[in-house]
ModelCIF file with pLDDT and N, C-alpha, C, O atoms, coordinates in Angstrom:
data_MODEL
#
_entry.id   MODEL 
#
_entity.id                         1 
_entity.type                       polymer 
_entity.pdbx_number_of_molecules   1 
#
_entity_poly.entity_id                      1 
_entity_poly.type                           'polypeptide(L)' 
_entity_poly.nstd_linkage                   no 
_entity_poly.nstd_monomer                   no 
_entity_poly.pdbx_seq_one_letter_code       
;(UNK)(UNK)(UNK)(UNK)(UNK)(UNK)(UNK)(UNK)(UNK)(UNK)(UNK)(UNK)(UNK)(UNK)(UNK)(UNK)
(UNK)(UNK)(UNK)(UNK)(UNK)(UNK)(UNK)(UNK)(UNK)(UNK)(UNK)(UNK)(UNK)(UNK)(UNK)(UNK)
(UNK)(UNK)(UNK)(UNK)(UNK)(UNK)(UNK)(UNK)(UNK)(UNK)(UNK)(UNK)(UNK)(UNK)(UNK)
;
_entity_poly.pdbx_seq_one_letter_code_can   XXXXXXXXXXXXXXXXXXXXXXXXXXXXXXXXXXXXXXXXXXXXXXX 
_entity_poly.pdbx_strand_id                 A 
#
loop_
_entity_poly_seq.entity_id 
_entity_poly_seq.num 
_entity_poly_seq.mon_id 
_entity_poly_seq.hetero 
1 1  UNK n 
1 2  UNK n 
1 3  UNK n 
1 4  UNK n 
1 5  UNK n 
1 6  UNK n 
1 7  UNK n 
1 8  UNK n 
1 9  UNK n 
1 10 UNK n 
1 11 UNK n 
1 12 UNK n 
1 13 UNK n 
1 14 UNK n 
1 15 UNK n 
1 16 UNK n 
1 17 UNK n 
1 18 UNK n 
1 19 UNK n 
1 20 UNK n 
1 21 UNK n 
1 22 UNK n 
1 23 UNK n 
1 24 UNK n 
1 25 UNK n 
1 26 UNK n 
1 27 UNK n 
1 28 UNK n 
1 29 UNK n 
1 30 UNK n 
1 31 UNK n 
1 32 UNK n 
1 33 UNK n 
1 34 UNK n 
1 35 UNK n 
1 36 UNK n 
1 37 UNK n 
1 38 UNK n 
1 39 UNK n 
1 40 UNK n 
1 41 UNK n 
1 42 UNK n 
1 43 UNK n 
1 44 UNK n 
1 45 UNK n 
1 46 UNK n 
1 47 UNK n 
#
_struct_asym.id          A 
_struct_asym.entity_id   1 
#
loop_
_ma_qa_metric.id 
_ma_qa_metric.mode 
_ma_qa_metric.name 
_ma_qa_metric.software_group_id 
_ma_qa_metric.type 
1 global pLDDT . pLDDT 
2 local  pLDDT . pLDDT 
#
_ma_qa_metric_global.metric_id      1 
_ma_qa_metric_global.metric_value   89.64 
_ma_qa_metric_global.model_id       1 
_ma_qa_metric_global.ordinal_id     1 
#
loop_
_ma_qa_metric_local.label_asym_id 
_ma_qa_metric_local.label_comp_id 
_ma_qa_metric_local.label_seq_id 
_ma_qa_metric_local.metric_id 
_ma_qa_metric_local.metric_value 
_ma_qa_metric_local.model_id 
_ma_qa_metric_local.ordinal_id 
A UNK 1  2 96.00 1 1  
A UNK 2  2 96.00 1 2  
A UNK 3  2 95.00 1 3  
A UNK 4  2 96.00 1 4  
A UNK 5  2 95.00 1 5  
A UNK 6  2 95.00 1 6  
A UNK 7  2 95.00 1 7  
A UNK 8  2 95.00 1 8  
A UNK 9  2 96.00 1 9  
A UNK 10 2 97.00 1 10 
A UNK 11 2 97.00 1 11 
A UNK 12 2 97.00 1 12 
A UNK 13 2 96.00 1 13 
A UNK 14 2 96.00 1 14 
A UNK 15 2 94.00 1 15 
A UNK 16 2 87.00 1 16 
A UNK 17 2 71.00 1 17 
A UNK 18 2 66.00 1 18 
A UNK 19 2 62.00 1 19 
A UNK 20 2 67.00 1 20 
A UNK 21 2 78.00 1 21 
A UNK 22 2 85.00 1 22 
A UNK 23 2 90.00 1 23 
A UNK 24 2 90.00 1 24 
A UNK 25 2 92.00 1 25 
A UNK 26 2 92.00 1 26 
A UNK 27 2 94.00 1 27 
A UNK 28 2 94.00 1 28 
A UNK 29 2 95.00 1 29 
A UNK 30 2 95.00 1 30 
A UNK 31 2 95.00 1 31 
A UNK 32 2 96.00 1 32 
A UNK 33 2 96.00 1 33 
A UNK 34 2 95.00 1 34 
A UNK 35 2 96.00 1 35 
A UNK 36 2 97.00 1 36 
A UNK 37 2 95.00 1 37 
A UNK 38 2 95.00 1 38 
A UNK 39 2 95.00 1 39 
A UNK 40 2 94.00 1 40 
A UNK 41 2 92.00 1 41 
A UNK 42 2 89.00 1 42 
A UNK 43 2 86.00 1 43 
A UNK 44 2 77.00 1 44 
A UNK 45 2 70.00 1 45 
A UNK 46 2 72.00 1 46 
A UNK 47 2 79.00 1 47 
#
loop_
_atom_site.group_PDB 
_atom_site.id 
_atom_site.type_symbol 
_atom_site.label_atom_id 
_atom_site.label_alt_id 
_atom_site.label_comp_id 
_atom_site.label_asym_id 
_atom_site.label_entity_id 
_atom_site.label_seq_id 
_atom_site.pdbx_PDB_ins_code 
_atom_site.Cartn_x 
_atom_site.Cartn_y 
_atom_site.Cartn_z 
_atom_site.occupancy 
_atom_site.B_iso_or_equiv 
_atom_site.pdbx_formal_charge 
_atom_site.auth_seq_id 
_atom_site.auth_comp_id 
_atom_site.auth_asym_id 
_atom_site.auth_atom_id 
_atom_site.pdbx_PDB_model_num 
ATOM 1   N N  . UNK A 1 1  ? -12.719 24.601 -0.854  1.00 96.00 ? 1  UNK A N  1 
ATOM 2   C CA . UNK A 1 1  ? -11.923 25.775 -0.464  1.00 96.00 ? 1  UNK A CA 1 
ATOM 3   C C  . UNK A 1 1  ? -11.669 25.843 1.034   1.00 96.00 ? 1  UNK A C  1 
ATOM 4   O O  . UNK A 1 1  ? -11.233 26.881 1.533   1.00 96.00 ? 1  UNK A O  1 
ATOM 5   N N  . UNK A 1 2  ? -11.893 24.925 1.653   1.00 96.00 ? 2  UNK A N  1 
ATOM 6   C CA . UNK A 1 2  ? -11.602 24.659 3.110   1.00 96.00 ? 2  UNK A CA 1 
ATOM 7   C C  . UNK A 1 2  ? -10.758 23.885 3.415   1.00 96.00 ? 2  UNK A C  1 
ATOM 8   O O  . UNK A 1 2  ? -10.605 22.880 2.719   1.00 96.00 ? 2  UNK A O  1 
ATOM 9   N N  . UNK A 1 3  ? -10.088 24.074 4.353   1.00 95.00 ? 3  UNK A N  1 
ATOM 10  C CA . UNK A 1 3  ? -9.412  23.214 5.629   1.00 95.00 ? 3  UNK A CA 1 
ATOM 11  C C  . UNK A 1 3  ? -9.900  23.053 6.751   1.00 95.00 ? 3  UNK A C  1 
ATOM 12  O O  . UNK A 1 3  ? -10.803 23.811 7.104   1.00 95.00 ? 3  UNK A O  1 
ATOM 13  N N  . UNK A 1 4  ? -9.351  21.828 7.779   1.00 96.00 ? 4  UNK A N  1 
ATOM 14  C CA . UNK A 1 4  ? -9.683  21.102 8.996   1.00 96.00 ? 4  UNK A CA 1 
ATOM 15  C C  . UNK A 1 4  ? -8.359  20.852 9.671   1.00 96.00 ? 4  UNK A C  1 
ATOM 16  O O  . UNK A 1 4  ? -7.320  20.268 9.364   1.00 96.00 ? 4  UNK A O  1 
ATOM 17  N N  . UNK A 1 5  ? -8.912  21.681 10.956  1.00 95.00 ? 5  UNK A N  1 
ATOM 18  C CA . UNK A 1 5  ? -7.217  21.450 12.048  1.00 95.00 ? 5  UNK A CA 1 
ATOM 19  C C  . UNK A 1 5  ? -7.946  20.429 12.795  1.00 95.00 ? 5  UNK A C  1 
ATOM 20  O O  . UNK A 1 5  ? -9.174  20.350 12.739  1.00 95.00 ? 5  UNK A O  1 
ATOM 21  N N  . UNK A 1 6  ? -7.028  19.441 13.679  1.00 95.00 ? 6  UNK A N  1 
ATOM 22  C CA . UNK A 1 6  ? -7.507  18.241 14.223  1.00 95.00 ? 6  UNK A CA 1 
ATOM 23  C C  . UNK A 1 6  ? -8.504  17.917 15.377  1.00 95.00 ? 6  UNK A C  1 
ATOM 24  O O  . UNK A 1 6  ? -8.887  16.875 15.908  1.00 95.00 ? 6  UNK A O  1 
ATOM 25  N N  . UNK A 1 7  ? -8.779  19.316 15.554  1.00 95.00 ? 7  UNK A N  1 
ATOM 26  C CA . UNK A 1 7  ? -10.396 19.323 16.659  1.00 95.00 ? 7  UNK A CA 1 
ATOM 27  C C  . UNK A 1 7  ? -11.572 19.948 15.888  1.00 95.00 ? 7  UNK A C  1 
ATOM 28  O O  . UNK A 1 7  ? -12.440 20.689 16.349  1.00 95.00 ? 7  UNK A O  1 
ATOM 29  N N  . UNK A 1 8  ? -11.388 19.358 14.204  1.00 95.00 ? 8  UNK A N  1 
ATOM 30  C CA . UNK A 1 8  ? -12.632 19.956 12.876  1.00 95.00 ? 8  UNK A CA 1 
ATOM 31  C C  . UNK A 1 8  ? -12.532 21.276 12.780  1.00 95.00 ? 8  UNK A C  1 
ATOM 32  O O  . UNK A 1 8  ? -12.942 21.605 11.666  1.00 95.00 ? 8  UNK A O  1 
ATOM 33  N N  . UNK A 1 9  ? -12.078 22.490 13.602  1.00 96.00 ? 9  UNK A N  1 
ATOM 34  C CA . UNK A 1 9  ? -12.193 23.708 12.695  1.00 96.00 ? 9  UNK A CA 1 
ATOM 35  C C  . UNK A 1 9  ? -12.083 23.620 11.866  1.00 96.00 ? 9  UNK A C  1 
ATOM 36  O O  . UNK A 1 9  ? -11.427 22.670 11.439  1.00 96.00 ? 9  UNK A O  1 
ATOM 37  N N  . UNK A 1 10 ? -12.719 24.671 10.918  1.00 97.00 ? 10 UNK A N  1 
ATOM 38  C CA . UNK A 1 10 ? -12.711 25.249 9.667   1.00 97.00 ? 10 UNK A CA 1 
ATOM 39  C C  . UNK A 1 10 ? -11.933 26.201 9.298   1.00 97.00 ? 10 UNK A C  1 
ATOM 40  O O  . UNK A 1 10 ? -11.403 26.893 10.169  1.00 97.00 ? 10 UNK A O  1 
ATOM 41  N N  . UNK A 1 11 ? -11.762 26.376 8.333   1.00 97.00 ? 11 UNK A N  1 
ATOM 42  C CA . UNK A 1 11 ? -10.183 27.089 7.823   1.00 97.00 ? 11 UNK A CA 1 
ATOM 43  C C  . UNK A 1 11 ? -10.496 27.420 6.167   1.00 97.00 ? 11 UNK A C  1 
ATOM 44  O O  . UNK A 1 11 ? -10.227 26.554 5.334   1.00 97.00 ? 11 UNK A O  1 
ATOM 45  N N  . UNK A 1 12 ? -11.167 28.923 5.693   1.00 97.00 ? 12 UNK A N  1 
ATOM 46  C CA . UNK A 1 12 ? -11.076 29.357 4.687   1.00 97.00 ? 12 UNK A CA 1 
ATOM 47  C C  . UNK A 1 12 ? -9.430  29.707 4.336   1.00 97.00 ? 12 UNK A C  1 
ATOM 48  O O  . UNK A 1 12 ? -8.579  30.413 4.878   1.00 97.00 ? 12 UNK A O  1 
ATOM 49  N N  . UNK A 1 13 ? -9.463  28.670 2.928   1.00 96.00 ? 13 UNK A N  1 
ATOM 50  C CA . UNK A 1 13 ? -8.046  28.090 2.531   1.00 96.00 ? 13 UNK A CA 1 
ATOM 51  C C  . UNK A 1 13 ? -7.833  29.426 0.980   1.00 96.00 ? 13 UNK A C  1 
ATOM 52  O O  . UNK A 1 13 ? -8.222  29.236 -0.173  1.00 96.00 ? 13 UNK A O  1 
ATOM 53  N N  . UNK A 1 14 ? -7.084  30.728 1.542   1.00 96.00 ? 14 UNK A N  1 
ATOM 54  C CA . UNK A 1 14 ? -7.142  31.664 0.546   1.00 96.00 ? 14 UNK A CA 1 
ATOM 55  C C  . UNK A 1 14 ? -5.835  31.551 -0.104  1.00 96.00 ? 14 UNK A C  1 
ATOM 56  O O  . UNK A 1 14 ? -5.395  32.543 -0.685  1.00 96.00 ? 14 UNK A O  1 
ATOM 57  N N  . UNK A 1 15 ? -5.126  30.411 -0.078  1.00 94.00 ? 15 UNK A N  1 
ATOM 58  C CA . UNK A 1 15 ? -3.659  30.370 0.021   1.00 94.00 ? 15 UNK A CA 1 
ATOM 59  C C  . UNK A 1 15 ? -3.096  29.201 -1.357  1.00 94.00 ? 15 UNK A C  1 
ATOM 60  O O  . UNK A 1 15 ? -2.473  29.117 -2.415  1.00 94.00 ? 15 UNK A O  1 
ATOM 61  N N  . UNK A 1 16 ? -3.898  28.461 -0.323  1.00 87.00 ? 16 UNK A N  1 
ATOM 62  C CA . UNK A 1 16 ? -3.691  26.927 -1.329  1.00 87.00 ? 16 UNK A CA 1 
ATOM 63  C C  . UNK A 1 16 ? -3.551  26.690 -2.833  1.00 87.00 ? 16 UNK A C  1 
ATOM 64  O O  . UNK A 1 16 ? -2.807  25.970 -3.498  1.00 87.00 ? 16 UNK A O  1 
ATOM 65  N N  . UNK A 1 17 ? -4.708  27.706 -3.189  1.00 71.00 ? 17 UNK A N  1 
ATOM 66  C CA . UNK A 1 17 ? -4.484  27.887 -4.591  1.00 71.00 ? 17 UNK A CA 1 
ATOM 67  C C  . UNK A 1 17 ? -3.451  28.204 -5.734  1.00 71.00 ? 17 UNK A C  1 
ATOM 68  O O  . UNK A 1 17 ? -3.490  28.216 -6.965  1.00 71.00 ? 17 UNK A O  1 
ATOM 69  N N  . UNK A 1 18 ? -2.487  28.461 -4.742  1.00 66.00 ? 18 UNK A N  1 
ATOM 70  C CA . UNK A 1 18 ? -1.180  28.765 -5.272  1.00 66.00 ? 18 UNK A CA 1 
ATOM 71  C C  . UNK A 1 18 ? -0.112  27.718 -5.027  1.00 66.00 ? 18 UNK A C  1 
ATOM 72  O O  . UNK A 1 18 ? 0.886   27.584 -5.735  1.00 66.00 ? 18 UNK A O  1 
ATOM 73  N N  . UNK A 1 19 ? -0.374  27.072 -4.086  1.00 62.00 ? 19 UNK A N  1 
ATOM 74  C CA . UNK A 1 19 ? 0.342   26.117 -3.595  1.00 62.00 ? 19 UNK A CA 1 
ATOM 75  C C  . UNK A 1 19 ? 0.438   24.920 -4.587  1.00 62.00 ? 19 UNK A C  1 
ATOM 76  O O  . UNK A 1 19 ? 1.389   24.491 -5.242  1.00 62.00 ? 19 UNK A O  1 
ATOM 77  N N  . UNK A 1 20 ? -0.775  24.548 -4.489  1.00 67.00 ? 20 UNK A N  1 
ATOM 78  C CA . UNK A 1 20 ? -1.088  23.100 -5.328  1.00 67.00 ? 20 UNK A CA 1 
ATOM 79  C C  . UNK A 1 20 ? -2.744  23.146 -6.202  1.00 67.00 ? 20 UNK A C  1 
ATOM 80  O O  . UNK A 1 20 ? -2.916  22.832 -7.380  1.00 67.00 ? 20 UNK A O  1 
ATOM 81  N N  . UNK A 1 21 ? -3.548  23.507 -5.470  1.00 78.00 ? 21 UNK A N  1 
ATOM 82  C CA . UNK A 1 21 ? -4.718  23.288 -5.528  1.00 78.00 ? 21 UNK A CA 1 
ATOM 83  C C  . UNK A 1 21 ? -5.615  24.306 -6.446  1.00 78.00 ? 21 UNK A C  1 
ATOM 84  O O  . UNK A 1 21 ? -5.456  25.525 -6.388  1.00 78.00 ? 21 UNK A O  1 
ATOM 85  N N  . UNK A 1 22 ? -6.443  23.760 -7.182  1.00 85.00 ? 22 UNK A N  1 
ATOM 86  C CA . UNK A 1 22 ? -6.802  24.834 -8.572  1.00 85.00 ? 22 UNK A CA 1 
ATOM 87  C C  . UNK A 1 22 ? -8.578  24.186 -8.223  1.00 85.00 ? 22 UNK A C  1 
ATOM 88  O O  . UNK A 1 22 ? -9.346  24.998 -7.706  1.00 85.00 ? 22 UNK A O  1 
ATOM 89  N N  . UNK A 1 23 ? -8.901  23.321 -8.410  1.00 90.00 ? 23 UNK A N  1 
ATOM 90  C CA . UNK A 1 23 ? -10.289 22.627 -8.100  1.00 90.00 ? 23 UNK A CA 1 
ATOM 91  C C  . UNK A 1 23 ? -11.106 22.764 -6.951  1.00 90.00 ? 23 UNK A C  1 
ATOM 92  O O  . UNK A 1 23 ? -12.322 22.953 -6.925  1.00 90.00 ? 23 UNK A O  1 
ATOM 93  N N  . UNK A 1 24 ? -10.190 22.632 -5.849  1.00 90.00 ? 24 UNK A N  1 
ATOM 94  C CA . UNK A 1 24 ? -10.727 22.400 -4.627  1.00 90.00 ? 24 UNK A CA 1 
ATOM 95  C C  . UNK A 1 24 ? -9.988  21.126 -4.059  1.00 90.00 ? 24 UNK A C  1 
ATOM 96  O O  . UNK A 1 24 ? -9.458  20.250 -4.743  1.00 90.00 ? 24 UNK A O  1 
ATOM 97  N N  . UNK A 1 25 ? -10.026 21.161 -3.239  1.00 92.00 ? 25 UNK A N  1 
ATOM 98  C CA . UNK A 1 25 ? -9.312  20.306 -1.833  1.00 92.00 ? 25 UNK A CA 1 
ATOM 99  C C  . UNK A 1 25 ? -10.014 18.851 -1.863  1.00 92.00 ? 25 UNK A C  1 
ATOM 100 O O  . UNK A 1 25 ? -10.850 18.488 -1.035  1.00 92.00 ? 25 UNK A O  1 
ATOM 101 N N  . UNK A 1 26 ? -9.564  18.107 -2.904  1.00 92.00 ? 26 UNK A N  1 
ATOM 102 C CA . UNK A 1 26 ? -10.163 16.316 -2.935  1.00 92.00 ? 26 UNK A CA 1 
ATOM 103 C C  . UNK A 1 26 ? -11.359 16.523 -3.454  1.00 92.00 ? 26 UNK A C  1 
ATOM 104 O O  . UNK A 1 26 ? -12.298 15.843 -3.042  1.00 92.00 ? 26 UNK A O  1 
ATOM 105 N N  . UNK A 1 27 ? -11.547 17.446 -4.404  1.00 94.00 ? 27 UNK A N  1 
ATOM 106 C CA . UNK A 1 27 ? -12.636 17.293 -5.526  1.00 94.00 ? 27 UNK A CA 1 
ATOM 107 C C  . UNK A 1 27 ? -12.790 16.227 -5.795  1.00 94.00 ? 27 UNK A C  1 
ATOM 108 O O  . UNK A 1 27 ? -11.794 15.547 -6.039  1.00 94.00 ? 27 UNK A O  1 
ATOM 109 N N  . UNK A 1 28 ? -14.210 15.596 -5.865  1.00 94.00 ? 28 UNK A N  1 
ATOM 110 C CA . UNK A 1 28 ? -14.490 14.025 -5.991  1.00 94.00 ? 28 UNK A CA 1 
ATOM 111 C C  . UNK A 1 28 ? -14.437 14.036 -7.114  1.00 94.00 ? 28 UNK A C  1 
ATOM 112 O O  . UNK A 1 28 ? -14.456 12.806 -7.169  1.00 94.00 ? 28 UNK A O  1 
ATOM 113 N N  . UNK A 1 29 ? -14.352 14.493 -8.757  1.00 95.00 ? 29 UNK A N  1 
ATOM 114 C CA . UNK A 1 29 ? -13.797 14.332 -10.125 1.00 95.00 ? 29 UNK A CA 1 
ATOM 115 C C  . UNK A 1 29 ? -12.223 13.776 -9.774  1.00 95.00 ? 29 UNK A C  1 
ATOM 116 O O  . UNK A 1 29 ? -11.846 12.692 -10.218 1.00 95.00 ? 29 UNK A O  1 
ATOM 117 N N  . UNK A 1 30 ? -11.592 14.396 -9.166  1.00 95.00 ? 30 UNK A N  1 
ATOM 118 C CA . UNK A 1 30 ? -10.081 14.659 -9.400  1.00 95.00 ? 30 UNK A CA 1 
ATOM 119 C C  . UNK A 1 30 ? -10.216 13.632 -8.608  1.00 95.00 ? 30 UNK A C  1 
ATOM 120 O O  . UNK A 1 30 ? -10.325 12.655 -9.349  1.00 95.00 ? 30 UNK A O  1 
ATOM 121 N N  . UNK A 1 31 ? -10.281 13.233 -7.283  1.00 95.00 ? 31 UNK A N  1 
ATOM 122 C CA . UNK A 1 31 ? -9.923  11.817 -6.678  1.00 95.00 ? 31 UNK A CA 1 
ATOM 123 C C  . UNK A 1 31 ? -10.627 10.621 -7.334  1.00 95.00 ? 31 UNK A C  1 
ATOM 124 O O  . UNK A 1 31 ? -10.219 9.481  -7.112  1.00 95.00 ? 31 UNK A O  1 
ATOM 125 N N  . UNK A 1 32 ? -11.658 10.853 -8.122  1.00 96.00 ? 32 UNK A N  1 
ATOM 126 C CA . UNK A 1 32 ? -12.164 9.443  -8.669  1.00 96.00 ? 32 UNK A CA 1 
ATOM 127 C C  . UNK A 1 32 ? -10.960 9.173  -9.455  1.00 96.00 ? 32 UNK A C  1 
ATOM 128 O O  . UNK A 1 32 ? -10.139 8.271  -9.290  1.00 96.00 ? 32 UNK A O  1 
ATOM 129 N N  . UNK A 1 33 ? -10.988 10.169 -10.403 1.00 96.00 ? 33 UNK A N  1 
ATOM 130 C CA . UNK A 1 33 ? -9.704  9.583  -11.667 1.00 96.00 ? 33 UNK A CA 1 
ATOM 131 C C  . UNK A 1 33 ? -8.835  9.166  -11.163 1.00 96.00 ? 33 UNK A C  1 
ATOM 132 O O  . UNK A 1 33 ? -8.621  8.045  -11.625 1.00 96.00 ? 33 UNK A O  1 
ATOM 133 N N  . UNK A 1 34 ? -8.004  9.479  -10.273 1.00 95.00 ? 34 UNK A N  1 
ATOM 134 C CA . UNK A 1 34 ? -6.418  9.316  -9.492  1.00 95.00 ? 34 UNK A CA 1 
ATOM 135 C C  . UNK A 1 34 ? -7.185  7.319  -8.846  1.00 95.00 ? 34 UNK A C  1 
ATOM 136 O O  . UNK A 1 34 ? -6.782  6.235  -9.268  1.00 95.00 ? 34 UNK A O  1 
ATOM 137 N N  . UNK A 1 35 ? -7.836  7.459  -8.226  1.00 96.00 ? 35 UNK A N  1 
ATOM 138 C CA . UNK A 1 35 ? -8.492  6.247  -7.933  1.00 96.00 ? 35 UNK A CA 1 
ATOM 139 C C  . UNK A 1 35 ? -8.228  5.129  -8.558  1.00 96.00 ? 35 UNK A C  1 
ATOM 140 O O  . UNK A 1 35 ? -7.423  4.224  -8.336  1.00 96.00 ? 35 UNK A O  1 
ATOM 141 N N  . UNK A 1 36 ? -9.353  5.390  -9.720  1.00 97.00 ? 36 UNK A N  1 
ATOM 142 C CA . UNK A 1 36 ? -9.501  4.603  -10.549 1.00 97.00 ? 36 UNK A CA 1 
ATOM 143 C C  . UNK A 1 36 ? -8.123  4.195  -11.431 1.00 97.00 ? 36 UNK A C  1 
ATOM 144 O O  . UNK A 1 36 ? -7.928  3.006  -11.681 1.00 97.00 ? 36 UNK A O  1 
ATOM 145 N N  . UNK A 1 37 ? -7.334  5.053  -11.815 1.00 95.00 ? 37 UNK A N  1 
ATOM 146 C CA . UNK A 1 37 ? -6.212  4.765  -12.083 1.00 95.00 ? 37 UNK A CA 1 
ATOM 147 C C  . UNK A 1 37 ? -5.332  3.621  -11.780 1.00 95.00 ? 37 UNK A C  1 
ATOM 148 O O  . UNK A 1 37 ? -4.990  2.533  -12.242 1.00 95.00 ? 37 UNK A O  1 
ATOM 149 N N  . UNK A 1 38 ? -5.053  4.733  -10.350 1.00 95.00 ? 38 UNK A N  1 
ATOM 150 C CA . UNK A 1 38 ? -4.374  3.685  -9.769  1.00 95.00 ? 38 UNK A CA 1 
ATOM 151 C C  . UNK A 1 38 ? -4.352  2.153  -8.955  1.00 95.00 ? 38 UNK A C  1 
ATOM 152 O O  . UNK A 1 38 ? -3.494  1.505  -8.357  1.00 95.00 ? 38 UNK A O  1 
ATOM 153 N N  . UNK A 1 39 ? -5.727  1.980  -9.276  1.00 95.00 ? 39 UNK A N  1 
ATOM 154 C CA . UNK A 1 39 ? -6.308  0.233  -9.221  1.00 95.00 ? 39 UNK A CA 1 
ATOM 155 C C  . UNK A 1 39 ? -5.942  -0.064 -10.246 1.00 95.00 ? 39 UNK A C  1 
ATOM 156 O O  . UNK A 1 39 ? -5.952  -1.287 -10.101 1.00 95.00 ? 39 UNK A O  1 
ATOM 157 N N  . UNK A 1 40 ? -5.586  0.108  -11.289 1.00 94.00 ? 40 UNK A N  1 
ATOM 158 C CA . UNK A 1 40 ? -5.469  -0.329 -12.566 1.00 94.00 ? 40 UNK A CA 1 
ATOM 159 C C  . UNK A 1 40 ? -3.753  -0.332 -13.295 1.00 94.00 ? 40 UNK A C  1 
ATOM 160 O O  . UNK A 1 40 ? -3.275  -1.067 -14.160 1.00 94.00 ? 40 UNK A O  1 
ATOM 161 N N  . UNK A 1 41 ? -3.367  0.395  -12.803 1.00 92.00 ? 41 UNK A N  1 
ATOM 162 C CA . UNK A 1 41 ? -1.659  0.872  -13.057 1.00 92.00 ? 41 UNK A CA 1 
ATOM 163 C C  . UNK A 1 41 ? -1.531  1.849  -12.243 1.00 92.00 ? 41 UNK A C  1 
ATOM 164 O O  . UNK A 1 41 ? -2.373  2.732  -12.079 1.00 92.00 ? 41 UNK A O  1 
ATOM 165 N N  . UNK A 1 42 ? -0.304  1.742  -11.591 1.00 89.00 ? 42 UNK A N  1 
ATOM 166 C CA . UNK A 1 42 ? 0.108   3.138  -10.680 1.00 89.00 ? 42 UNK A CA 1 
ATOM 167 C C  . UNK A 1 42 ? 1.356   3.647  -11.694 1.00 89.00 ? 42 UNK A C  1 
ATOM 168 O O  . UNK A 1 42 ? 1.472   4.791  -12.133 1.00 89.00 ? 42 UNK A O  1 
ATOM 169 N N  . UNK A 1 43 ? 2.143   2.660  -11.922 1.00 86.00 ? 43 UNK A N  1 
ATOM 170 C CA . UNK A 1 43 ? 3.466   3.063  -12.751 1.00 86.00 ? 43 UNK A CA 1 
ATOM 171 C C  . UNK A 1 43 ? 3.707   2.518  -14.035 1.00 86.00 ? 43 UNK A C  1 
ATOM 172 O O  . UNK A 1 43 ? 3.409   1.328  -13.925 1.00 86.00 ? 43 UNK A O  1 
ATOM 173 N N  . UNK A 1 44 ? 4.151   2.778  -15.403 1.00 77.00 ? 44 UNK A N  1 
ATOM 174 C CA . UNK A 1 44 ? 4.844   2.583  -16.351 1.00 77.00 ? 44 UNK A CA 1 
ATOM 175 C C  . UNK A 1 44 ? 5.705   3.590  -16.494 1.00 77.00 ? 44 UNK A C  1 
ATOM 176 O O  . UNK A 1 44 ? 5.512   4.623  -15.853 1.00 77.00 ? 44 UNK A O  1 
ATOM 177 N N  . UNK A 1 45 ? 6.912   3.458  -17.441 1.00 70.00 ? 45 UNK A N  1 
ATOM 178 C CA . UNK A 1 45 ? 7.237   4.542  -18.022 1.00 70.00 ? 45 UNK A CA 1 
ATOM 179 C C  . UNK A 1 45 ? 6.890   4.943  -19.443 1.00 70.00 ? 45 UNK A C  1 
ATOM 180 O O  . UNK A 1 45 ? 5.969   4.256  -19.886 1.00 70.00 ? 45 UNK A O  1 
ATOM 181 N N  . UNK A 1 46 ? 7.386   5.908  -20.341 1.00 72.00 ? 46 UNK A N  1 
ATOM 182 C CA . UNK A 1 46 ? 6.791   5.883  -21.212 1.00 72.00 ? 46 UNK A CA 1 
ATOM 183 C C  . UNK A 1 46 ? 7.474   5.258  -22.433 1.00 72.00 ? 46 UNK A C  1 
ATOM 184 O O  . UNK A 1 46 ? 7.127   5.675  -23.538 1.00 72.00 ? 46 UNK A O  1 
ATOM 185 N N  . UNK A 1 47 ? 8.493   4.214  -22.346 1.00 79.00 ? 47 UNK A N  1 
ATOM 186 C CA . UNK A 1 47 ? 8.875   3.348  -23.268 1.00 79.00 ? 47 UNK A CA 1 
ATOM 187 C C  . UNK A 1 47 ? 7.839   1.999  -23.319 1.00 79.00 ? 47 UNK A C  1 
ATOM 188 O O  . UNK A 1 47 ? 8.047   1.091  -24.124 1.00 79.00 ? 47 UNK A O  1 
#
């Protein structure tokens, strides 16, 4: 639920959640999968 401006402040992120973000900001679940994925296939379509 945080952000970082480029001299490390901290930044309670009350916003984001609407924006994009439902988990948290690079939840290590959500970036493993995307990860792992995409070592493996980034693109098909679905034909």
């Amino acid at each position: 639920q945080y952000l970082f401006d480029e001299k490390g402040r901290r930044y309670l992120d009350a916003f984001g959640g609407i924006a994009t973000v439902n988990c948290g900001h690079c939840h290590p679940d959500v970036v493993e999968s995307i990860v792992d994925q995409i070592k493996r296939l980034q693109h098909s379509t679905v034909l």
